[in-house]
C-alpha atoms as a PDB file:
ATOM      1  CA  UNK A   1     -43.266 -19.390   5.731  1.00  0.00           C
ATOM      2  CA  UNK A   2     -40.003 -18.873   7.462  1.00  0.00           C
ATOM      3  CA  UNK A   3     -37.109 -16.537   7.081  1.00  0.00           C
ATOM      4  CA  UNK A   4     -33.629 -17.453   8.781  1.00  0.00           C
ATOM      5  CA  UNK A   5     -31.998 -13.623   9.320  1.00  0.00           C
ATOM      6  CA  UNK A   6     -29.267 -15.164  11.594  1.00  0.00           C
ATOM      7  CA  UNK A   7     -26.288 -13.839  11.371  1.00  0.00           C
ATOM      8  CA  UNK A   8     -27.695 -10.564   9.579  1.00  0.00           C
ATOM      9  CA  UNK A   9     -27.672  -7.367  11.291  1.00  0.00           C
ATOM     10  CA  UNK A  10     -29.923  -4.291  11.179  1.00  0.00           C
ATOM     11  CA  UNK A  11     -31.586  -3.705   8.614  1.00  0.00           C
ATOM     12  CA  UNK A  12     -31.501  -6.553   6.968  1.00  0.00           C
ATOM     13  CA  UNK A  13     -33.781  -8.508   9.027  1.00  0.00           C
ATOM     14  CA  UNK A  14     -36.018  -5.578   8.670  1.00  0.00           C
ATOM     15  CA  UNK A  15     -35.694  -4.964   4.931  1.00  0.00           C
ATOM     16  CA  UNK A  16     -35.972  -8.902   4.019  1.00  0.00           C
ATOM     17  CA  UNK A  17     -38.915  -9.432   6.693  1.00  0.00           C
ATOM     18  CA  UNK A  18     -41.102  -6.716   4.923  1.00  0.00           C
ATOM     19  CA  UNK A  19     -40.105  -8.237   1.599  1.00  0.00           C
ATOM     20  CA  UNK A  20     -41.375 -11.520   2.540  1.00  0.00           C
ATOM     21  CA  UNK A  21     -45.193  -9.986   4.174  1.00  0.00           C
ATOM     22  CA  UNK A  22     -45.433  -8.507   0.751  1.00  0.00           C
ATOM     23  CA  UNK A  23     -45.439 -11.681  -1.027  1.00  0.00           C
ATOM     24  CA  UNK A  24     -47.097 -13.665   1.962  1.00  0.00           C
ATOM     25  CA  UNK A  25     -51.192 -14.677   2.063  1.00  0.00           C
ATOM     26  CA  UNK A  26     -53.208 -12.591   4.325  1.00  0.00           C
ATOM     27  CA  UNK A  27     -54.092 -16.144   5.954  1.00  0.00           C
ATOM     28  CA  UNK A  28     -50.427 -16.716   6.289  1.00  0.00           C
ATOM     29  CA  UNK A  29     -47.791 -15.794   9.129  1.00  0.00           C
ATOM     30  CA  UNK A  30     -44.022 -15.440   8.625  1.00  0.00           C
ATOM     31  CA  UNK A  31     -41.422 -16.710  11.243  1.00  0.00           C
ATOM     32  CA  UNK A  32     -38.305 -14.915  11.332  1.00  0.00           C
ATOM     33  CA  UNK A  33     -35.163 -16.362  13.286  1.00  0.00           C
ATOM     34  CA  UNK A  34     -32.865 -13.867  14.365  1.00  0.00           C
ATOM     35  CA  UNK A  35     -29.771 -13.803  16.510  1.00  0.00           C
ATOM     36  CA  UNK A  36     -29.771  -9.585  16.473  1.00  0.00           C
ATOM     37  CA  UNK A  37     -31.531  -8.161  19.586  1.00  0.00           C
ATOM     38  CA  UNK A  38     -32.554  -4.969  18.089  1.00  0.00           C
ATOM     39  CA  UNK A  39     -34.408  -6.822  15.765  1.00  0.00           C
ATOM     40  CA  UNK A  40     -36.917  -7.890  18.211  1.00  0.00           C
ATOM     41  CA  UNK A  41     -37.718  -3.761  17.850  1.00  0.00           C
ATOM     42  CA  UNK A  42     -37.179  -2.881  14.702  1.00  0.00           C
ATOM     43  CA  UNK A  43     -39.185  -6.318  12.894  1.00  0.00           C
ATOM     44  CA  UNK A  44     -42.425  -6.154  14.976  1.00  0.00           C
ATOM     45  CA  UNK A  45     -42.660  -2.039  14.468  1.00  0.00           C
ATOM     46  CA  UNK A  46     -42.041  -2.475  11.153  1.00  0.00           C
ATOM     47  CA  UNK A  47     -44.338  -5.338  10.516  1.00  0.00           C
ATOM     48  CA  UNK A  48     -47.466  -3.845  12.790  1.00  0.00           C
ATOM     49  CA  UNK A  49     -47.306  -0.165  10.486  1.00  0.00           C
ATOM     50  CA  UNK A  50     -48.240  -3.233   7.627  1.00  0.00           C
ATOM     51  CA  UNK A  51     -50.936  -4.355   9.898  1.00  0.00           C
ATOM     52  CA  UNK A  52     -48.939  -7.415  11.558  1.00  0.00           C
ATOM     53  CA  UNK A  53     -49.276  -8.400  15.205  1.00  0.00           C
ATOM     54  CA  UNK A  54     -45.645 -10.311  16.597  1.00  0.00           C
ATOM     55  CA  UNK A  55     -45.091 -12.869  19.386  1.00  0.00           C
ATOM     56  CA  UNK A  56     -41.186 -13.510  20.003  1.00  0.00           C
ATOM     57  CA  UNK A  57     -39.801 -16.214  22.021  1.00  0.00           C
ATOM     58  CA  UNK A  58     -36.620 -17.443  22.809  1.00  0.00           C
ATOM     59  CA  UNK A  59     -35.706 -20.323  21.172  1.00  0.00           C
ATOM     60  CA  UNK A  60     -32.030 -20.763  21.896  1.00  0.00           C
ATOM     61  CA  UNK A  61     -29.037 -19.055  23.248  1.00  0.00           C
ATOM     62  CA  UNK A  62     -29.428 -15.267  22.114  1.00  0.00           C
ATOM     63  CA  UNK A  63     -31.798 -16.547  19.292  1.00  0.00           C
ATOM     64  CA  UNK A  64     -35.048 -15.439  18.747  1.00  0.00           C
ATOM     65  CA  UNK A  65     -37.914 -16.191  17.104  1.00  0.00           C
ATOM     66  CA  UNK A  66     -40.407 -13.992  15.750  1.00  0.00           C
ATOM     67  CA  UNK A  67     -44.135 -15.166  14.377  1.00  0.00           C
ATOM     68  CA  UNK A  68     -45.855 -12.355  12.246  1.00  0.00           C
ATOM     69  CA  UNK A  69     -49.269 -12.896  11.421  1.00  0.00           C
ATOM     70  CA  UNK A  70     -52.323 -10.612  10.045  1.00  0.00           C
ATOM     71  CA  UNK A  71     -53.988  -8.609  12.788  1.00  0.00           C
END
């Protein structure tokens, strides 16, 4: 599953991200495109107090993808 939160600054990347791990298959992992640096803090600490581990990498110009998956 992917969520685009481009564009979106805190905390909607944050609020929308733990929307979509509610509703996502414990066999599942969400990405999550962002262009907001502090989301690279606020998503993954967010998503790991739900039990999520995050890998981010850089996939353009101050863009940012983040993969959440069960840990």
């Amino acid at each position: 599953m992917q969520l685009d939160g481009r564009g979106e600054i805190c905390p909607y990347p944050q609020v929308k991200t733990v929307a979509a791990l509610k509703k996502l298959d414990p066999s599942d992992q969400l990405e999550v495109l962002t262009d907001h640096p502090p989301a690279l803090e606020t998503v993954p600490a967010q998503a790991a107090r739900l039990g999520y581990v995050a890998d981010i990498s850089e996939v353009g110009p101050a863009e940012w993808c983040i993969v959440l998956r069960k840990g």
